[in-house]
C-alpha atoms as a PDB file:
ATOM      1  CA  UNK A   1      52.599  39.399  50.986  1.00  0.00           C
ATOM      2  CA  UNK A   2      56.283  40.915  50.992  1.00  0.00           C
ATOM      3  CA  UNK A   3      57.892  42.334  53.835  1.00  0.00           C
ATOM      4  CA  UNK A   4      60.200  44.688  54.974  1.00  0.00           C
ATOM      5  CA  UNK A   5      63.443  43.356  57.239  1.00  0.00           C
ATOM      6  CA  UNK A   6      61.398  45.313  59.668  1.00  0.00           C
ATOM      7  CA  UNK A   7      58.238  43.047  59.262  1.00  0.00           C
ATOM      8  CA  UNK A   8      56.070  46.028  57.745  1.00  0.00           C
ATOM      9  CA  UNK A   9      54.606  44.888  54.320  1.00  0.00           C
ATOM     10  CA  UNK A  10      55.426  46.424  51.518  1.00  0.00           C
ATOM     11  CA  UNK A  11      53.645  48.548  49.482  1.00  0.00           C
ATOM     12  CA  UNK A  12      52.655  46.868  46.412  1.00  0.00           C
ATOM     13  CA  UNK A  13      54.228  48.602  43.368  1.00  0.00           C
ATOM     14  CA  UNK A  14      56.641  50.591  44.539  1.00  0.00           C
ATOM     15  CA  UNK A  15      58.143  53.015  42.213  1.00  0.00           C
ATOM     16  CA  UNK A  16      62.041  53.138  40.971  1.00  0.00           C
ATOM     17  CA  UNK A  17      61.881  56.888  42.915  1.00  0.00           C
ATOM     18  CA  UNK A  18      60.692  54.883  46.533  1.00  0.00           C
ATOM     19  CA  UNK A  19      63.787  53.166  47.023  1.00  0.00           C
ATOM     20  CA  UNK A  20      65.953  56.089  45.340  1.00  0.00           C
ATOM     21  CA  UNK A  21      68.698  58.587  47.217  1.00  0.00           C
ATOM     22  CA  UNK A  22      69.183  61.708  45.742  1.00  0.00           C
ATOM     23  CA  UNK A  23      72.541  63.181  46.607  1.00  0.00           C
ATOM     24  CA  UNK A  24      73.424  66.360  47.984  1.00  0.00           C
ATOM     25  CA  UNK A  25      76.964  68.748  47.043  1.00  0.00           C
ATOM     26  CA  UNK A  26      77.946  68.167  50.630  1.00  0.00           C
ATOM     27  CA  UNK A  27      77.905  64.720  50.544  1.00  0.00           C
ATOM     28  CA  UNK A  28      80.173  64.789  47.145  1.00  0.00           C
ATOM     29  CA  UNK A  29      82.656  67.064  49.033  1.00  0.00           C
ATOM     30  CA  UNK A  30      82.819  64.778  51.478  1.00  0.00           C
ATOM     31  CA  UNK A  31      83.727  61.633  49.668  1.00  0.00           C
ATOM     32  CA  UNK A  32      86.318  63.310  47.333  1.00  0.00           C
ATOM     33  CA  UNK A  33      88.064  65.764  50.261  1.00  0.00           C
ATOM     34  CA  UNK A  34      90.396  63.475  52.198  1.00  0.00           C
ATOM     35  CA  UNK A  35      89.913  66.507  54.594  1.00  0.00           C
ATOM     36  CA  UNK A  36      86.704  66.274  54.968  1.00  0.00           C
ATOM     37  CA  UNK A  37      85.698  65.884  58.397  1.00  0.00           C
ATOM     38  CA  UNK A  38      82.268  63.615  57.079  1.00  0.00           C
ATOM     39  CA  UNK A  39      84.551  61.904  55.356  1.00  0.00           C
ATOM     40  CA  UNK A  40      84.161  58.076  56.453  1.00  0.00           C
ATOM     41  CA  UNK A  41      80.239  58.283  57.324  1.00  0.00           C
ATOM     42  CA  UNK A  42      80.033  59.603  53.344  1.00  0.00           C
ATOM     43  CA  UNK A  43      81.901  56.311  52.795  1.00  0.00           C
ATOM     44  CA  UNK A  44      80.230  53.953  54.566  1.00  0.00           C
ATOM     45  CA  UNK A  45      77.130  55.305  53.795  1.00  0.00           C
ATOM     46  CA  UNK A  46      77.921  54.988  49.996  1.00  0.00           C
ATOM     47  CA  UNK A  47      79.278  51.807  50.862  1.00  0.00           C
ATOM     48  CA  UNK A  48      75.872  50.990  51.929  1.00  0.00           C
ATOM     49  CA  UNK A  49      73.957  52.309  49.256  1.00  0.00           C
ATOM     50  CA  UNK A  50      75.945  50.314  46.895  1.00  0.00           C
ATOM     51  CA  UNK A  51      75.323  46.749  49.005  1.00  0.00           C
ATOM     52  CA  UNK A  52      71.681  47.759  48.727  1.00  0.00           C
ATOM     53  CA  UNK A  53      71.612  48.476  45.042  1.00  0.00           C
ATOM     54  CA  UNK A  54      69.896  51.863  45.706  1.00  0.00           C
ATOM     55  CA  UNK A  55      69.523  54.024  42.632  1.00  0.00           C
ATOM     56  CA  UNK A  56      71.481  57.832  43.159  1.00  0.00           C
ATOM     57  CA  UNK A  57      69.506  60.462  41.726  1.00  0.00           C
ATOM     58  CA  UNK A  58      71.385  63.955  41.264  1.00  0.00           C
ATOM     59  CA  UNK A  59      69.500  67.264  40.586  1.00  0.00           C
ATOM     60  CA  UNK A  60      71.061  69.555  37.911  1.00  0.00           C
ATOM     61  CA  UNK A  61      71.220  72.390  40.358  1.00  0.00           C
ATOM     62  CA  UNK A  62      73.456  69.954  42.096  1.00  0.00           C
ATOM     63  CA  UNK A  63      75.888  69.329  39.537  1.00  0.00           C
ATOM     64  CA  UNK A  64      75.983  73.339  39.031  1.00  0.00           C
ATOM     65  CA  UNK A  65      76.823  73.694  42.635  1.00  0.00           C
ATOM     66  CA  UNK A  66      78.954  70.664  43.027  1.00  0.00           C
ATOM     67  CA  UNK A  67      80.865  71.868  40.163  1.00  0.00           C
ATOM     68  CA  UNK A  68      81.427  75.485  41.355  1.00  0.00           C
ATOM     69  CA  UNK A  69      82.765  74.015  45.009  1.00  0.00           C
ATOM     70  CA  UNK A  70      84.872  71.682  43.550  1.00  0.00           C
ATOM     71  CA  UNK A  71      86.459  74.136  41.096  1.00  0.00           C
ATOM     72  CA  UNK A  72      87.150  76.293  44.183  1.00  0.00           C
ATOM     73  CA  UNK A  73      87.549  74.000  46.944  1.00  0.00           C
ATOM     74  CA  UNK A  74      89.510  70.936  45.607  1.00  0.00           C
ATOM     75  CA  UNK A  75      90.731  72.340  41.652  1.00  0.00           C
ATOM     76  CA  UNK A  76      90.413  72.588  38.822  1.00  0.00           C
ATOM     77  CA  UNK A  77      91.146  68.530  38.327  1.00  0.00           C
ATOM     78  CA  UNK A  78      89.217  67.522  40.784  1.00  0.00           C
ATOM     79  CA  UNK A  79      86.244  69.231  39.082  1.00  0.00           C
ATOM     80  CA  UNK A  80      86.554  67.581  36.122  1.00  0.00           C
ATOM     81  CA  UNK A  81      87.138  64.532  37.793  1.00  0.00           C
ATOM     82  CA  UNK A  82      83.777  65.322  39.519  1.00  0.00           C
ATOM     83  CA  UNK A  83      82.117  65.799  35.734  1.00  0.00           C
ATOM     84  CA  UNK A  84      83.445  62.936  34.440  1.00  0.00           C
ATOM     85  CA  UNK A  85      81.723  60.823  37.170  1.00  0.00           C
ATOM     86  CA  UNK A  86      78.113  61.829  36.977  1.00  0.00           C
ATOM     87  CA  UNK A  87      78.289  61.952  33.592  1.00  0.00           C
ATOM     88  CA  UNK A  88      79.182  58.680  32.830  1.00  0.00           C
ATOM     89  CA  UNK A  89      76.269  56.732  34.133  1.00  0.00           C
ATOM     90  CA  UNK A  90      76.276  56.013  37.819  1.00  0.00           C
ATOM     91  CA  UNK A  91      74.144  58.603  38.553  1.00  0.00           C
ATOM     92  CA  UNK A  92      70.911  59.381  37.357  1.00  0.00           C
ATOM     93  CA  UNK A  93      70.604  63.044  36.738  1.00  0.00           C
ATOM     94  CA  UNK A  94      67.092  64.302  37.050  1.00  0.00           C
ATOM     95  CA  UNK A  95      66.373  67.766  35.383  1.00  0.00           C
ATOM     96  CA  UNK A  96      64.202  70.462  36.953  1.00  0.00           C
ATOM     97  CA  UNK A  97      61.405  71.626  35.486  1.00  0.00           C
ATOM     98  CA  UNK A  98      59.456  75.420  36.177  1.00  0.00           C
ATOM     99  CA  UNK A  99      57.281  73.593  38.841  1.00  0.00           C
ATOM    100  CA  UNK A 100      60.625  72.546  40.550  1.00  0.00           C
ATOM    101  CA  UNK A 101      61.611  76.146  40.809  1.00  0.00           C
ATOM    102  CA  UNK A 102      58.338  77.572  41.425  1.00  0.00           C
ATOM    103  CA  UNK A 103      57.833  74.819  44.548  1.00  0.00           C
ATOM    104  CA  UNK A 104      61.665  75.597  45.901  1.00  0.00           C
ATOM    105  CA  UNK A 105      60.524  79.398  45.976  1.00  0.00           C
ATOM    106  CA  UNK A 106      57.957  78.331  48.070  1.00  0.00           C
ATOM    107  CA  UNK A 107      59.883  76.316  50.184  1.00  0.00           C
ATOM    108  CA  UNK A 108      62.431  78.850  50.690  1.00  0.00           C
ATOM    109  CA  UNK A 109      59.476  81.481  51.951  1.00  0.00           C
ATOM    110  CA  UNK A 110      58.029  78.351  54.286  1.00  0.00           C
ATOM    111  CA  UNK A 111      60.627  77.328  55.914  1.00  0.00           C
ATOM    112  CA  UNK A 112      62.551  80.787  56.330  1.00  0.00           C
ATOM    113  CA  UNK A 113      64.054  79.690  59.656  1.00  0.00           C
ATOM    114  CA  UNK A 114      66.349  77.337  58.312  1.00  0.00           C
ATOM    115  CA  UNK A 115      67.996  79.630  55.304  1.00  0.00           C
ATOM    116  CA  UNK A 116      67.369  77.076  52.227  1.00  0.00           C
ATOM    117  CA  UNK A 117      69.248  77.763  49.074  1.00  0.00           C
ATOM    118  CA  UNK A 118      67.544  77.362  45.665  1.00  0.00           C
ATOM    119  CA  UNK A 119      69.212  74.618  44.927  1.00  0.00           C
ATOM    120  CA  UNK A 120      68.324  72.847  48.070  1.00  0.00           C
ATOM    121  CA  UNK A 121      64.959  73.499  48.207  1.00  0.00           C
ATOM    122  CA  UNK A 122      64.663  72.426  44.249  1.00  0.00           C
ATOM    123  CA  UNK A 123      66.645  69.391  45.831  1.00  0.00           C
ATOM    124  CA  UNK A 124      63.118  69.173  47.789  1.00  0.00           C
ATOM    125  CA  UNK A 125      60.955  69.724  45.419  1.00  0.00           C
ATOM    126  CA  UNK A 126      62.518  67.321  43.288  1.00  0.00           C
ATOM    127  CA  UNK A 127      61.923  64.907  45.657  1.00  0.00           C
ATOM    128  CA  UNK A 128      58.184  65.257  46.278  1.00  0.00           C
ATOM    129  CA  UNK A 129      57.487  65.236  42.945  1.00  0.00           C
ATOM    130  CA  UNK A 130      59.471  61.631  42.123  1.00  0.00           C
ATOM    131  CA  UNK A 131      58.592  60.618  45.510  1.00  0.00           C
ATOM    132  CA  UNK A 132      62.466  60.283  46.996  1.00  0.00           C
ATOM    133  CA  UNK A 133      61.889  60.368  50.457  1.00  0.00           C
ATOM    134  CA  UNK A 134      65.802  59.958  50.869  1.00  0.00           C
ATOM    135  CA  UNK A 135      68.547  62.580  50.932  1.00  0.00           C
ATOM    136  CA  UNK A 136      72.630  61.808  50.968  1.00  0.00           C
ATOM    137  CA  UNK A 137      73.196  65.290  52.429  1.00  0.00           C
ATOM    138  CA  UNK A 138      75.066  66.454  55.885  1.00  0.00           C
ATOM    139  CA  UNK A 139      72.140  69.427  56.097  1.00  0.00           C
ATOM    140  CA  UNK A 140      69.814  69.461  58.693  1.00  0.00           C
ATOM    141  CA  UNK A 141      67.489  71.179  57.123  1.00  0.00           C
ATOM    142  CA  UNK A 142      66.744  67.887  55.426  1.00  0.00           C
ATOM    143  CA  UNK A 143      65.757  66.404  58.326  1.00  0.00           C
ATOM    144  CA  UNK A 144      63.610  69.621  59.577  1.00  0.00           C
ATOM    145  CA  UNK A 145      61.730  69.673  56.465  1.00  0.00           C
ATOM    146  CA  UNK A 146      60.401  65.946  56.623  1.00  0.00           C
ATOM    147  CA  UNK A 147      62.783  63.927  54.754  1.00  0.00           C
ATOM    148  CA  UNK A 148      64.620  60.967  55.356  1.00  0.00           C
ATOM    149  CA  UNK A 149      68.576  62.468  55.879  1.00  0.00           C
ATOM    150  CA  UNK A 150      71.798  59.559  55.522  1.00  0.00           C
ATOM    151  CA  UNK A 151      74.172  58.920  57.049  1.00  0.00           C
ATOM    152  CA  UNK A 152      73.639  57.417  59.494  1.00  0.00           C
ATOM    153  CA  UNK A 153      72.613  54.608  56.665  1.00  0.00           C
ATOM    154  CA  UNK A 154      69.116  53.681  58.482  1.00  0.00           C
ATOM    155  CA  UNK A 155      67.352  52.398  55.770  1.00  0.00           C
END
């Protein structure tokens, strides 16, 4: 039997989605914004992702919102720059589907306390239905709702 660096076996078929990341807009802002005070965890950790050979999942409600911050945060280039990169290939772009929106609605009503957006709690969604148990994200809320939240890369 296979087993983890950890010593835990490994779950026999494992799925593309168990050993995917999907990526959050604040982790995007953070590796383009040489401002950015997450700015060399978001590195590492990508740097780490990419030594691992982790597939990067990206939500459409992601791009959206990635694309609006960008636009107004870092310009007008930087947006298309943004564009250019998850759309040629690197990431794999997952589209939502009325389940996804219906479950992110209900997300949003269970987990009031922590002030979800849609697009986060899609983000969630999402993931329980691909079975991505890991988020590239800075938000807590993440973490509060039960996922798996890098950096730190603790895989």
């Amino acid at each position: 039997m296979k087993t983890s660096q950890s010593g835990s076996p490994l779950p026999i078929g494992r799925s593309l989605y168990s050993r995917a990341i999907l990526i959050d807009t604040g982790a995007l802002l953070a590796l383009a914004d040489p401002k950015d005070s997450n700015r060399l965890q978001a590195i590492a950790c990508l740097n780490r992702i990419k030594e691992h050979r982790l597939p990067v999942f990206i939500s459409l409600p992601t791009i959206y919102e990635s694309h609006r911050r960008f636009l107004f945060s870092l310009g007008q280039v930087a947006a298309a720059h943004l564009l250019q990169n998850i759309y040629d290939g690197s990431l794999d772009i997952v589209r939502t589907v009325e389940d996804d929106e219906n479950e992110g609605i209900r997300l949003i009503e269970k987990y009031e306390g922590l002030r979800l957006t849609m697009t986060d709690a899609v983000n969630m969604a999402v993931m329980v239905r691909l079975g991505i148990a890991v988020s590239f994200s800075f938000d807590r809320h993440y973490l509060q709702a039960g996922f798996i939240r890098i950096p730190p890369f603790h895989l």
